[in-house]
Each structure stands twice: as structure tokens, then as C-alpha cells.
N, C-alpha and C. Protein backbone atom coordinates (compact mmCIF):
# COMPACT_ATOMS: atom_id res chain seq x y z
N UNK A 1 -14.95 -71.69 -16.37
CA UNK A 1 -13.83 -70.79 -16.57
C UNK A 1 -13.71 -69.80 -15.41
N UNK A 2 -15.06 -69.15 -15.00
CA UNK A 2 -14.82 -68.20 -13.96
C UNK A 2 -14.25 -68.81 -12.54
N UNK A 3 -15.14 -69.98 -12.40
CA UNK A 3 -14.62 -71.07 -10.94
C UNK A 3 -13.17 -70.98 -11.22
N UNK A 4 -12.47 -71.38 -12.54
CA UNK A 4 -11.15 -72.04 -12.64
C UNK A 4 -10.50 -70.67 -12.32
N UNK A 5 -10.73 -69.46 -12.53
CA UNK A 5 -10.48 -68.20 -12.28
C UNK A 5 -10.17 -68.03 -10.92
N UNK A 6 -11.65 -68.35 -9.83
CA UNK A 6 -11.36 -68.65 -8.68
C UNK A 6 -10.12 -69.05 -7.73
N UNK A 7 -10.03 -70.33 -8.29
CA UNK A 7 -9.35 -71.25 -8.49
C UNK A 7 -7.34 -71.04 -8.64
N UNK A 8 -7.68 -70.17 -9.45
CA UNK A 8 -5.92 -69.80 -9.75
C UNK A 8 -5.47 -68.75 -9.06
N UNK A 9 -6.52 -67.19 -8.46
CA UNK A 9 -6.54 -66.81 -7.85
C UNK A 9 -5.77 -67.03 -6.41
N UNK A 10 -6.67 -68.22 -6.36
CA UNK A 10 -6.38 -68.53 -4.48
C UNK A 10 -5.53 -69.02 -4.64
N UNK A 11 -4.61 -70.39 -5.50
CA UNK A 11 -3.41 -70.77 -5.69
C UNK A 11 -2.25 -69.56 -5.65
N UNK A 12 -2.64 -68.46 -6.69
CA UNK A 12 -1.63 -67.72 -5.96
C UNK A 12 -1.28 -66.73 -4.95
N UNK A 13 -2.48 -66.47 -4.31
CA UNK A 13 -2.32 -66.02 -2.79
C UNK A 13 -2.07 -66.62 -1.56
N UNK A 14 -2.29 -67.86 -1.81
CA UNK A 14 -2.36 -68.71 -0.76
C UNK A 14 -0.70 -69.70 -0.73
N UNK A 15 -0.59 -69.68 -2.40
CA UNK A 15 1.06 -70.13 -2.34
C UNK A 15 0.98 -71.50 -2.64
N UNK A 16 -0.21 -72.06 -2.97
CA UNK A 16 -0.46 -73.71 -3.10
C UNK A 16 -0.37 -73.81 -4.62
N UNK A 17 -0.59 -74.65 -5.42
CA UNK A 17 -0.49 -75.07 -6.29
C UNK A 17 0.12 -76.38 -6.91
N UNK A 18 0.28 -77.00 -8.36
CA UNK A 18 0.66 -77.75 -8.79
C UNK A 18 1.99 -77.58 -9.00
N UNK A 19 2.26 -76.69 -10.02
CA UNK A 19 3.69 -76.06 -10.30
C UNK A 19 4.09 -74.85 -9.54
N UNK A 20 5.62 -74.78 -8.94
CA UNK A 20 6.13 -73.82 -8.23
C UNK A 20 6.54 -72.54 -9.25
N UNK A 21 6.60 -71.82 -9.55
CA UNK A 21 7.20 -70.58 -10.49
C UNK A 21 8.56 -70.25 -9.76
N UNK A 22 9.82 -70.49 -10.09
CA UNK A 22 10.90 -70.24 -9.55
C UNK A 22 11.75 -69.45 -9.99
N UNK A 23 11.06 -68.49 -11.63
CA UNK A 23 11.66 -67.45 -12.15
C UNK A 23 11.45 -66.01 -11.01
N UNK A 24 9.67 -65.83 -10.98
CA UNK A 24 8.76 -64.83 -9.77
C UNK A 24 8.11 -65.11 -8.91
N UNK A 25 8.36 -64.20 -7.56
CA UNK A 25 7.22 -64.70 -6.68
C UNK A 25 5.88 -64.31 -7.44
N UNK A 26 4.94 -65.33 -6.32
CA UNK A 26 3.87 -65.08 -6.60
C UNK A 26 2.82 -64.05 -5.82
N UNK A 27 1.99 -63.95 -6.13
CA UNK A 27 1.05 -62.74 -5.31
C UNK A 27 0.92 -63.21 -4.33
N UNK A 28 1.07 -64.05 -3.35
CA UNK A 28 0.92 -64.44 -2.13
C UNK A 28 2.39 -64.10 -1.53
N UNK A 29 3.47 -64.13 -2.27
CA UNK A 29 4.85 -64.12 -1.50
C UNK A 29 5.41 -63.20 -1.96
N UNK A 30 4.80 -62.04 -2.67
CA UNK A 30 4.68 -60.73 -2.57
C UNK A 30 4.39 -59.76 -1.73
N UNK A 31 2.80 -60.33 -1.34
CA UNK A 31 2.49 -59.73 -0.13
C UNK A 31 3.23 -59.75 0.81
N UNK A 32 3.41 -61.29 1.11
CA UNK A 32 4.19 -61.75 2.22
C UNK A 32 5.37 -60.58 2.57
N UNK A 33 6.11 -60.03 1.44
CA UNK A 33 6.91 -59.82 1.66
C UNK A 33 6.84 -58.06 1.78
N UNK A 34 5.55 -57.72 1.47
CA UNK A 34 5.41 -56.57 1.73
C UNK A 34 4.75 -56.51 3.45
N UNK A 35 4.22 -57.42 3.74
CA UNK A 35 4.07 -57.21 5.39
C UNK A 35 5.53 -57.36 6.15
N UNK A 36 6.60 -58.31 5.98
CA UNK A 36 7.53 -58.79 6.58
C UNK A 36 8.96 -58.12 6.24
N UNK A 37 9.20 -57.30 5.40
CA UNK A 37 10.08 -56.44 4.97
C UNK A 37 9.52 -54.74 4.62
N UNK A 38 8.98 -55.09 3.89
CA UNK A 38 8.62 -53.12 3.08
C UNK A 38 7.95 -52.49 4.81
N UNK A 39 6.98 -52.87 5.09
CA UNK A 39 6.36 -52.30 6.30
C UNK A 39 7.23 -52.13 7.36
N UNK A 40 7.89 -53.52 8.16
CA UNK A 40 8.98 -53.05 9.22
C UNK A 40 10.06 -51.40 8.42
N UNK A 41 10.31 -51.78 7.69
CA UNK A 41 11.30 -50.89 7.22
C UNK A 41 10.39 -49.41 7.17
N UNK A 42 9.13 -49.12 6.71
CA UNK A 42 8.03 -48.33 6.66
C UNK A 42 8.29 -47.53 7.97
N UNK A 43 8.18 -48.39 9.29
CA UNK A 43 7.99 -48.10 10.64
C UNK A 43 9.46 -47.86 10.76
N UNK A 44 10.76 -48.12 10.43
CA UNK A 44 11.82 -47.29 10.72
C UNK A 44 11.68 -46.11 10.03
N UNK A 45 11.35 -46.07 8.87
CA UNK A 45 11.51 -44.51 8.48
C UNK A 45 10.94 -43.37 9.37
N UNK A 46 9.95 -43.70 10.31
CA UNK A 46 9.52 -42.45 10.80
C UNK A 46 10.39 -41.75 11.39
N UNK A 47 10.49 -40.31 11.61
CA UNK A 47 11.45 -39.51 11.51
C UNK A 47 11.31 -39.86 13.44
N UNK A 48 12.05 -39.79 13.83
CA UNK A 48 12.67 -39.88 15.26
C UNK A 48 13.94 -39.07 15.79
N UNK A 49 13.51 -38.09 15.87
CA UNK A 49 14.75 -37.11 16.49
C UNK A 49 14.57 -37.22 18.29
N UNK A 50 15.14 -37.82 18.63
CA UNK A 50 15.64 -37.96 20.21
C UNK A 50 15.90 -36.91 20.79
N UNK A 51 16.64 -36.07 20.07
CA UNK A 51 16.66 -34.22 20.74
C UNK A 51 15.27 -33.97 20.90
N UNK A 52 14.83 -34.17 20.01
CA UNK A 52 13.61 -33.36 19.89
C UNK A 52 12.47 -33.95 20.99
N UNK A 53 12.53 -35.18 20.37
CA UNK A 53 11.49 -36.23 21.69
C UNK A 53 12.08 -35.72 23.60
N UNK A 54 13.57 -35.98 23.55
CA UNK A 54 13.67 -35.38 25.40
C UNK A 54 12.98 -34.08 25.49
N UNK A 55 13.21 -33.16 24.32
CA UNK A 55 12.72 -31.75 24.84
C UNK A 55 11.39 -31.82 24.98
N UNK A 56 10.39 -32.37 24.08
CA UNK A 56 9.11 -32.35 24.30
C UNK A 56 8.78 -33.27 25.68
N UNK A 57 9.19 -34.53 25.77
CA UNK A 57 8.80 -34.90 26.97
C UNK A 57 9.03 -34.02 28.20
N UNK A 58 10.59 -33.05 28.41
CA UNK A 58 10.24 -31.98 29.34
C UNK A 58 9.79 -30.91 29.43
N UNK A 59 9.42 -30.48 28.46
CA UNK A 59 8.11 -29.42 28.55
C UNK A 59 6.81 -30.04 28.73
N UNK A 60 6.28 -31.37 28.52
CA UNK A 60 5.35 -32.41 29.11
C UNK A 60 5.23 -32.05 30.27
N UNK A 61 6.19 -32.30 30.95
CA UNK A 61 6.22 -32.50 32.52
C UNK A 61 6.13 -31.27 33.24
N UNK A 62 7.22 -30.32 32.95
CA UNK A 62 6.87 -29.06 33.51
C UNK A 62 5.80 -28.37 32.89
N UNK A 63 4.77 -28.39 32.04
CA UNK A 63 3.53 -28.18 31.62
C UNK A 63 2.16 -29.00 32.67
N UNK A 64 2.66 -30.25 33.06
CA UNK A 64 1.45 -30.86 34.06
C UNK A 64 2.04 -30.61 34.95
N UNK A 65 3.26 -30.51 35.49
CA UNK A 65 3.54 -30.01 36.86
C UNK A 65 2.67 -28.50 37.48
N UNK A 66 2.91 -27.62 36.34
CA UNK A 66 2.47 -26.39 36.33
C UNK A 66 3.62 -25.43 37.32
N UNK A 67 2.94 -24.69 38.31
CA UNK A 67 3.68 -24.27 39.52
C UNK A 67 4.55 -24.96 40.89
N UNK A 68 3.99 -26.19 40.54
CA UNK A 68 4.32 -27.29 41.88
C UNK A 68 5.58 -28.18 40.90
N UNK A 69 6.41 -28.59 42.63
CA UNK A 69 7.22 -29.96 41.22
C UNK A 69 7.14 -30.73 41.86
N UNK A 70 7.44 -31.80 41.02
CA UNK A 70 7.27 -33.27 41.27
C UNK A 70 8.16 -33.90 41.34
N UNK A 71 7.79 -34.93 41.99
CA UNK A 71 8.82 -36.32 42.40
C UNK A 71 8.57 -37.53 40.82
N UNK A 72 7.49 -37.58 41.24
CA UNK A 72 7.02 -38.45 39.84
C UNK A 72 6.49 -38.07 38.32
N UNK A 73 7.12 -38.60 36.76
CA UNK A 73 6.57 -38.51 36.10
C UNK A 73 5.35 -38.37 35.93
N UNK A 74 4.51 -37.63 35.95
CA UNK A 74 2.97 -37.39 35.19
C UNK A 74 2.61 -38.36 34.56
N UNK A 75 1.91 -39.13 34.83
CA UNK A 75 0.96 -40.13 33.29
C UNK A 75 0.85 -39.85 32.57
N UNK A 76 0.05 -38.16 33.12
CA UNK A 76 -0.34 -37.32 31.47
C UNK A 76 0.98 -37.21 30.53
N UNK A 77 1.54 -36.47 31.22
CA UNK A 77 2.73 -36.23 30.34
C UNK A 77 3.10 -37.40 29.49
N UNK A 78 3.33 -38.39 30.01
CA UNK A 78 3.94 -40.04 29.58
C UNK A 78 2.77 -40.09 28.35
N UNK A 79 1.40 -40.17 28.76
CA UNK A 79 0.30 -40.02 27.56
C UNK A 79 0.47 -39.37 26.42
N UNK A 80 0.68 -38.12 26.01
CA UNK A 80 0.63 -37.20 25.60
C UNK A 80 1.72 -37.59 24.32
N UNK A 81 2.84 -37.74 24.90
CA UNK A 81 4.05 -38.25 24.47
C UNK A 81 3.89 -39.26 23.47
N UNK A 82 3.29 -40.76 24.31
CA UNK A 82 3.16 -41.86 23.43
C UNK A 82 1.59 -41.46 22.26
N UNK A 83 1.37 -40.89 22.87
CA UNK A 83 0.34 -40.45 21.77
C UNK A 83 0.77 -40.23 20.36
N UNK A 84 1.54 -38.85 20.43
CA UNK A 84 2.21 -38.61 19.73
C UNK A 84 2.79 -39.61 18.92
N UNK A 85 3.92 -40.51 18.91
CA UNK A 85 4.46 -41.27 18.51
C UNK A 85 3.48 -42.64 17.56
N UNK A 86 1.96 -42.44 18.67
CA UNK A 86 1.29 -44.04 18.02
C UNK A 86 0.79 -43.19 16.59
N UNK A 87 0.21 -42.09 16.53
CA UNK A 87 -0.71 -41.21 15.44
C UNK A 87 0.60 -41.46 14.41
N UNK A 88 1.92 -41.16 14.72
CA UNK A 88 2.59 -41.60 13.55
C UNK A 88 2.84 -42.87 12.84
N UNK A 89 2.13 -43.84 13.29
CA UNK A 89 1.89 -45.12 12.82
C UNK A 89 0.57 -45.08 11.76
N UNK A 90 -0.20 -44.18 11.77
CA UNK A 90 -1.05 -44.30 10.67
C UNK A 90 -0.21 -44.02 8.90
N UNK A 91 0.89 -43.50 8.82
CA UNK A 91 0.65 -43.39 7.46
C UNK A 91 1.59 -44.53 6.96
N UNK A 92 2.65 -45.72 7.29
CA UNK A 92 3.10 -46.40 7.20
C UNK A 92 1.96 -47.38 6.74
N UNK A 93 0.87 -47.52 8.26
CA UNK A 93 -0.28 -48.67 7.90
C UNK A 93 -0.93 -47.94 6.34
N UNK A 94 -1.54 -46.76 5.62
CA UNK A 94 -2.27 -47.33 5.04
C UNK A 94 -1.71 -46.89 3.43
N UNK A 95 -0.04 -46.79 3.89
CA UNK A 95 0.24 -47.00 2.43
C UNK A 95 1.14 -48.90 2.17
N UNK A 96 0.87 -49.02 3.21
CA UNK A 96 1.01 -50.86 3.28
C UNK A 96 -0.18 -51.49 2.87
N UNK A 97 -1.39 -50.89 3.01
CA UNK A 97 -2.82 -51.21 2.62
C UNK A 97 -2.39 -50.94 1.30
N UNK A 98 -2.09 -49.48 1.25
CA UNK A 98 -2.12 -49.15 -0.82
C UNK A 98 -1.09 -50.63 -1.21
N UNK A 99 -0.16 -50.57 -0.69
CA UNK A 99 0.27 -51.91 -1.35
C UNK A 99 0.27 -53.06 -1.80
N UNK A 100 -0.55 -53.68 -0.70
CA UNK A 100 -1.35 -54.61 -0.48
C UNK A 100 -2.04 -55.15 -1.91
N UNK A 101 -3.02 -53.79 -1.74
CA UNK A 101 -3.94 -53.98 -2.50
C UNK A 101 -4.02 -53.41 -4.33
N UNK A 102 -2.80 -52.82 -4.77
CA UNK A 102 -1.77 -52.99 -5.83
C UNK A 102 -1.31 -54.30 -6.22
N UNK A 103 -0.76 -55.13 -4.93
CA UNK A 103 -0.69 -56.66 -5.73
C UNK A 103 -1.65 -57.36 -5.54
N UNK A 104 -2.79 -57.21 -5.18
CA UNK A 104 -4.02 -57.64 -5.59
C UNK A 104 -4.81 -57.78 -6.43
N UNK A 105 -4.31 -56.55 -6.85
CA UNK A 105 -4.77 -55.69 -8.05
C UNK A 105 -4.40 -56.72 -9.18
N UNK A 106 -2.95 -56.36 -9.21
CA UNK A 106 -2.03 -57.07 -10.24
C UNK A 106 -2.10 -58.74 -10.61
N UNK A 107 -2.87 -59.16 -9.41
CA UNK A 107 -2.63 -61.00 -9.42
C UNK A 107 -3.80 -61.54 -10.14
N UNK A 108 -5.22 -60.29 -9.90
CA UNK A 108 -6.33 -60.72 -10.32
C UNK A 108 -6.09 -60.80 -11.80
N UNK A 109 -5.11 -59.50 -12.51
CA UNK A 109 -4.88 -59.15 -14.07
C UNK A 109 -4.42 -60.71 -14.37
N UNK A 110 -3.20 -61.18 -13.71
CA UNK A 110 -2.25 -61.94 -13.97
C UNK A 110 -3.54 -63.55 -14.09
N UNK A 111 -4.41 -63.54 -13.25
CA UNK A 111 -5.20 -64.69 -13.55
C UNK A 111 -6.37 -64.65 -14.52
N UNK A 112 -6.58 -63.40 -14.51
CA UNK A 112 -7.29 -63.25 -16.09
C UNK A 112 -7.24 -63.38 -17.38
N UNK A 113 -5.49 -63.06 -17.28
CA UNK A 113 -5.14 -63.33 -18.71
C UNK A 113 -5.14 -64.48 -19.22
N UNK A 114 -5.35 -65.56 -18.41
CA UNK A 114 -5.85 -67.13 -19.28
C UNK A 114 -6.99 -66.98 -19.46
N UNK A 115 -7.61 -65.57 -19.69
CA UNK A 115 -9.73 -65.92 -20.12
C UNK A 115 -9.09 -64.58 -21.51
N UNK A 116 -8.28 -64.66 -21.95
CA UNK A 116 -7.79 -63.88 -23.32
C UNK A 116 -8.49 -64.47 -24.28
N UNK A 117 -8.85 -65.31 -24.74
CA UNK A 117 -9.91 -66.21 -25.57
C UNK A 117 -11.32 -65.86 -25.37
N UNK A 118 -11.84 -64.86 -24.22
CA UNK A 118 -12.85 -64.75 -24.05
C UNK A 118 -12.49 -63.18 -23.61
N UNK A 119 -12.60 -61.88 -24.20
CA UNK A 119 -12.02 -60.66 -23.89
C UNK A 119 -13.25 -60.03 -23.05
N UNK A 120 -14.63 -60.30 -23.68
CA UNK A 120 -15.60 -59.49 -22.52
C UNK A 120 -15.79 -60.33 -21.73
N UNK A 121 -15.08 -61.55 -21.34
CA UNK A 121 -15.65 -62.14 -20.30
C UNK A 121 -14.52 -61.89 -19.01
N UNK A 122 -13.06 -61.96 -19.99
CA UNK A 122 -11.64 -61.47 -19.05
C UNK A 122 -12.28 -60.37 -18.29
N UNK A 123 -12.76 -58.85 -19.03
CA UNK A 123 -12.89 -57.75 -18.61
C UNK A 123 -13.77 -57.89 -17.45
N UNK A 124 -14.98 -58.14 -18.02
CA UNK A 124 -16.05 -58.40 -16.88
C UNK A 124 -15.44 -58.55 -15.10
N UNK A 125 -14.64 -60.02 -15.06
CA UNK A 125 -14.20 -60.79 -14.07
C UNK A 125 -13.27 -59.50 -13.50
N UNK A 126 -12.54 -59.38 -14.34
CA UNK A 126 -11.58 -58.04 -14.11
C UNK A 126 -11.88 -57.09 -13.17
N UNK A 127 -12.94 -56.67 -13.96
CA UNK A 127 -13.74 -55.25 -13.41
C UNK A 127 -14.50 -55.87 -12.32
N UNK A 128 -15.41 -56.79 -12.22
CA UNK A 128 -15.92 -57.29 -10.86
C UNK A 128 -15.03 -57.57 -9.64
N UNK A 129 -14.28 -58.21 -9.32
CA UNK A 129 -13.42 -58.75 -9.04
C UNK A 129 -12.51 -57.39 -8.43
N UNK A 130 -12.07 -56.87 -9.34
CA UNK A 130 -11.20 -55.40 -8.56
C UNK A 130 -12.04 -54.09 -8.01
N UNK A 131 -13.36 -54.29 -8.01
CA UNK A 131 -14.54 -53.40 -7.33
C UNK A 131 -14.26 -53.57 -6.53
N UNK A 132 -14.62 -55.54 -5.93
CA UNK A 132 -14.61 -56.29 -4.61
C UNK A 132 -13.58 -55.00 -4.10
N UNK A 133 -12.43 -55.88 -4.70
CA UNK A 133 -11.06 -55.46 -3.98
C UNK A 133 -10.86 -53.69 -3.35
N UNK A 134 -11.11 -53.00 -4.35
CA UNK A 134 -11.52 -51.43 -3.75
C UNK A 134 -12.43 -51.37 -3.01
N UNK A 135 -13.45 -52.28 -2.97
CA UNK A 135 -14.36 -51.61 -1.68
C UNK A 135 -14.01 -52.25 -0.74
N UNK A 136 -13.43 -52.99 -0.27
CA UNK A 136 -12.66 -53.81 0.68
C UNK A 136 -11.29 -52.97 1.26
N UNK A 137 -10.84 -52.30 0.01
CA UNK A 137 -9.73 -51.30 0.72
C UNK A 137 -10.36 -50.37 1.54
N UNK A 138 -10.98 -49.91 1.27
CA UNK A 138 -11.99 -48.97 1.99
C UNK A 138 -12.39 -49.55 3.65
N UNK A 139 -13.00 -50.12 3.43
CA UNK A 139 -13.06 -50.84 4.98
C UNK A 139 -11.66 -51.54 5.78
N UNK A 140 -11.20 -51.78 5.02
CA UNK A 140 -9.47 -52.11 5.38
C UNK A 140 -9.14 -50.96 6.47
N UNK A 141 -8.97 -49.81 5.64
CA UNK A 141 -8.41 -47.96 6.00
C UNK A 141 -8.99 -48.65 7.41
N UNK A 142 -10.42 -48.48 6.63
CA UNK A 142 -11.49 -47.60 8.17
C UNK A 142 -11.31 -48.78 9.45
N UNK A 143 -10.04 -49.96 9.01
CA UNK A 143 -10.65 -50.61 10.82
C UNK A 143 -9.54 -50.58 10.94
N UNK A 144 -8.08 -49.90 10.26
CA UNK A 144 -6.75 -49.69 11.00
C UNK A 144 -6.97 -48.67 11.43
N UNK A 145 -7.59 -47.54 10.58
CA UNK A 145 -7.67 -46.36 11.94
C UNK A 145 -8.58 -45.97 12.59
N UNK A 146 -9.21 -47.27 12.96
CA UNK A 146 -10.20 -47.02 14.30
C UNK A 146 -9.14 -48.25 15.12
N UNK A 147 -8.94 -48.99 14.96
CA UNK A 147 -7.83 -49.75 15.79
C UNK A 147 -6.74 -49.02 16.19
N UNK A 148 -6.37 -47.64 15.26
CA UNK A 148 -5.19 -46.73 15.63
C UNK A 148 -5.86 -45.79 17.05
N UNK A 149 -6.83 -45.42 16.81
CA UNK A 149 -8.01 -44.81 17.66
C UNK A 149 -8.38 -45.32 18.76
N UNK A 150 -8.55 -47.06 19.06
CA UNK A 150 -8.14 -47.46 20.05
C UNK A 150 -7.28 -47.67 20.86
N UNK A 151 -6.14 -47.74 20.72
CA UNK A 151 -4.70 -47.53 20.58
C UNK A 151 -4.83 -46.04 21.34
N UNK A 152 -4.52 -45.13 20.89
CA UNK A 152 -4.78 -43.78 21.32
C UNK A 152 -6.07 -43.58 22.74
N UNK A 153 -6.83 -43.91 22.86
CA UNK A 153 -8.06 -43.83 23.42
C UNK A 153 -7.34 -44.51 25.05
N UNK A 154 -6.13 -45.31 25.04
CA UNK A 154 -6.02 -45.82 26.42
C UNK A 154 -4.91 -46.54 26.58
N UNK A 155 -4.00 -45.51 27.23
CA UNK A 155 -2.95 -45.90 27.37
C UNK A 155 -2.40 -46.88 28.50
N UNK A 156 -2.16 -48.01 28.32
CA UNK A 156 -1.57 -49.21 29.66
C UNK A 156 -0.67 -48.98 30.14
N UNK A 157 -0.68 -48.39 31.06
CA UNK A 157 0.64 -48.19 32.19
C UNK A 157 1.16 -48.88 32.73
N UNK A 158 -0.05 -50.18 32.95
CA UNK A 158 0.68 -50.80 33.93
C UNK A 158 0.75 -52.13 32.98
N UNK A 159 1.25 -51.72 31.80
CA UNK A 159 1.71 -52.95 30.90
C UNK A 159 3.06 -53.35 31.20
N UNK A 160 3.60 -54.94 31.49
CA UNK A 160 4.74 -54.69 32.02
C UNK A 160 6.01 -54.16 31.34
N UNK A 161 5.49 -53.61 30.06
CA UNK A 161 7.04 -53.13 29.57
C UNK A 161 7.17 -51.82 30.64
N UNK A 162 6.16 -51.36 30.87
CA UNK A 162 6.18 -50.12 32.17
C UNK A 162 6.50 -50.44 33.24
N UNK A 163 5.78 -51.72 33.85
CA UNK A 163 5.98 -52.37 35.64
C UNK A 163 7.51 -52.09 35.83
N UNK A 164 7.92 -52.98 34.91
CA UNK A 164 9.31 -53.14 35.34
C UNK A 164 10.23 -51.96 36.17
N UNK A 165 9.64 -50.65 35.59
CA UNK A 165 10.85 -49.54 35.62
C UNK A 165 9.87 -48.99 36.98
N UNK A 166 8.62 -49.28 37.57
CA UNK A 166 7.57 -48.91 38.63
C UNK A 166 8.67 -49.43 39.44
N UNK A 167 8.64 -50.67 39.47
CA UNK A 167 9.25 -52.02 40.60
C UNK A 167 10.77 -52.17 40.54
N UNK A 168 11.39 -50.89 40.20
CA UNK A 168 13.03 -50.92 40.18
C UNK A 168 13.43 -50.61 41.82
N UNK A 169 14.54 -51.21 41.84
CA UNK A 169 14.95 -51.64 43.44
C UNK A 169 16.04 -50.15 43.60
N UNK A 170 16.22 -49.17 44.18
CA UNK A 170 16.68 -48.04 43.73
C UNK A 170 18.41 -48.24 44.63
N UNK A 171 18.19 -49.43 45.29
CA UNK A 171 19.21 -49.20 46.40
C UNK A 171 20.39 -49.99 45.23
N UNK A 172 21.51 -48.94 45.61
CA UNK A 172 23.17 -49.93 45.07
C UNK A 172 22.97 -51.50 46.00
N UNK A 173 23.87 -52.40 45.33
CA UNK A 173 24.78 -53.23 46.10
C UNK A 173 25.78 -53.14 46.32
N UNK A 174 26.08 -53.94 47.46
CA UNK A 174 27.11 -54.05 47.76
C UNK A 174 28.22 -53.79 47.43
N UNK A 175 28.74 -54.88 46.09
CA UNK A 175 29.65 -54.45 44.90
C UNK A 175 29.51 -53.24 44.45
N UNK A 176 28.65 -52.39 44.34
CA UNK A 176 28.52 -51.34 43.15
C UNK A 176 27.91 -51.51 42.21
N UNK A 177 27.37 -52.55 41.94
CA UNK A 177 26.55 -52.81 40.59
C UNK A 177 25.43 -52.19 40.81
N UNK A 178 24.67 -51.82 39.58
CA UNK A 178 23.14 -50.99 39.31
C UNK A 178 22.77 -51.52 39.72
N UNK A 179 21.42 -51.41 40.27
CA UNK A 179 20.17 -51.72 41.05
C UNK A 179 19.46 -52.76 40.04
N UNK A 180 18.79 -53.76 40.57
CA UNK A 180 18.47 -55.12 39.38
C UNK A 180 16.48 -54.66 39.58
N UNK A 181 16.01 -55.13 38.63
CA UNK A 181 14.31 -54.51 38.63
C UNK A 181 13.98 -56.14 39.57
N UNK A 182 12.75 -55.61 39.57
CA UNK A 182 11.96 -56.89 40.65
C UNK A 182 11.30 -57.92 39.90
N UNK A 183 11.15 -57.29 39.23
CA UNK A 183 10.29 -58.27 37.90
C UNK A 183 11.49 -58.97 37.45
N UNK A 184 11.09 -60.38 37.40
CA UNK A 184 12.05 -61.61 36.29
C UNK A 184 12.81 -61.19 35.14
N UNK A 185 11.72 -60.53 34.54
CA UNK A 185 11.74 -60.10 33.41
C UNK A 185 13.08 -59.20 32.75
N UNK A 186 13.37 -58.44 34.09
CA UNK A 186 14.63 -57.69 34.25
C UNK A 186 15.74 -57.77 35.17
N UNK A 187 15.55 -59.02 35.84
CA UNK A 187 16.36 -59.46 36.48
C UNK A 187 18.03 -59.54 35.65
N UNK A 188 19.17 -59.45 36.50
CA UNK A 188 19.91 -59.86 35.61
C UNK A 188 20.60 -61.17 35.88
């Protein structure tokens, strides 16, 4: 009974099975759909005021400039900035974790209730079984925000979503058209 427990479990996380359920998804295409919808949408909500972001990026700059000015953006400054922005990615990730692990929660109930014929044995599995799952959230947290921490810890500059705008060709053409980047990538 507990194997078969196993057993129905992984059928519905994994999405396999004998019979399809075409009234509800199942705990696998739940999730699914909490990584591939609820979360993107998570990461739009963060508040993004563009007024607000130019002004801070130029007090960035004239803050590392100090007394001297510059020709070139600051790194730091550029750092400082995206910093900002990545730290707001932690609370999206770990209420997508709380979610997560809510229909986890819920799928283990949902496969227990065929051990209803056996009530301290349902509970047992229950209660074992959703420990796992909480102490697993726990370590979940702790390696998105040390992965957020890495993230933060080192910023790639010379990643080419950056190169591109390094390696911009500054001269007009001929025609008048904008200046085309050097990289393929932005070629037009």
C-alpha cells in the first residue's frame, strides 16, 4: 500500500499514468504551471519606476565620479544599480517555493486518501512524507538565496548583452542612418 502510495505520487507529478483526469490538472501540471505562468507574472510585478531607476543611476555616477567627470560610465555605478534590481528577485523566488511546495503538500493529501481504509496508516504516510517535503523547503530557500548571492557577488560586464553597446560603431552613415553595433548580434 505504501509502495502503491509511492507509486501514485510520482504518476502525478511526473504527469504519467494510466488514466488522464480531464476534469483537473494534476500536481505535476500545477506546478508546471506555477513555474511557467504565476512566477513570470511574479517577476513583472516588481515595482519598476523608470523615473526613479534614471535618477538613481545618475546620482550613481556623479557619486563615483566624485569631483572629476567622466567620459565613461563607472562599472561601479552600473554594479550598484544591477544589484539593486537582482536583490529584488528574491521575494518572487521564495514565494514560488511557498507555492511549489503547497501543491506538494496538497498531492501527497490527494494520494493518501486511497489509504482511508487504513486512517493511522493514511496519517502516518501523511505526516512522514510532508516532514520530507518541509525540510526540503528549507534547503530549497537556502540554495536560491545563495544562488541570488552569487548572482550579486559578480557582475559580467563583459557578457555580451553588454559587449554589444562596448563595440558600437559611433560614426553616422552616409544615408543618415544610426550607427549599426559590431557584434552580429546587433547588426541590422
Amino acid at each position: 500500500m505504501v509502495q502503491q502510495f509511492g507509486v501514485d505520487f510520482e504518476k502525478c507529478i511526473e504527469g504519467s499514468g494510466d488514466q488522464v483526469d480531464t476534469n483537473e490538472l494534476s500536481g505535476g501540471a500545477k506546478i508546471n504551471r506555477l513555474f511557467h505562468e504565476r512566477f513570470p507574472f511574479e517577476l513583472v510585478k516588481i515595482v519598476f519606476d523608470e523615473k526613479e531607476l534614471r535618477r538613481e543611476i545618475s546620482h550613481a555616477i556623479k557619486n563615483v565620479h566624485g569631483v572629476r567627470t567622466g567620459l565613461f560610465t563607472p562599472d561601479l555605478a552600473f554594479e550598484v544599480i544591477v544589484k539593486k534590481q537582482i536583490v529584488k528577485l528574491k521575494t518572487p523566488c521564495l514565494k514560488c517555493i511557498d507555492l511549489v511546495i503547497q501543491e506538494l503538500i496538497n498531492t501527497v493529501r490527494q494520494c493518501t486518501n486511497k489509504l482511508n481504509s487504513y486512517p493511522r496508516l493514511r496519517e502516518e504516510t501523511e505526516r512522514i512524507v510532508t516532514t520530507h517535503v518541509r525540510e526540503r523547503e528549507g534547503k530549497t530557500k537556502d540554495q536560491v538565496l545563495l544562488l541570488i548571492d552569487i548572482e550579486l557577488s559578480y557582475i559580467n560586464t563583459n557578457h555580451e548583452d553588454f559587449i554589444g553597446f562596448a563595440n558600437l560603431d559611433y560614426r553616422r552613415l552616409d544615408d543618415g542612418s544610426p550607427p549599426v553595433f559590431s557584434s552580429n548580434r546587433w547588426a541590422n
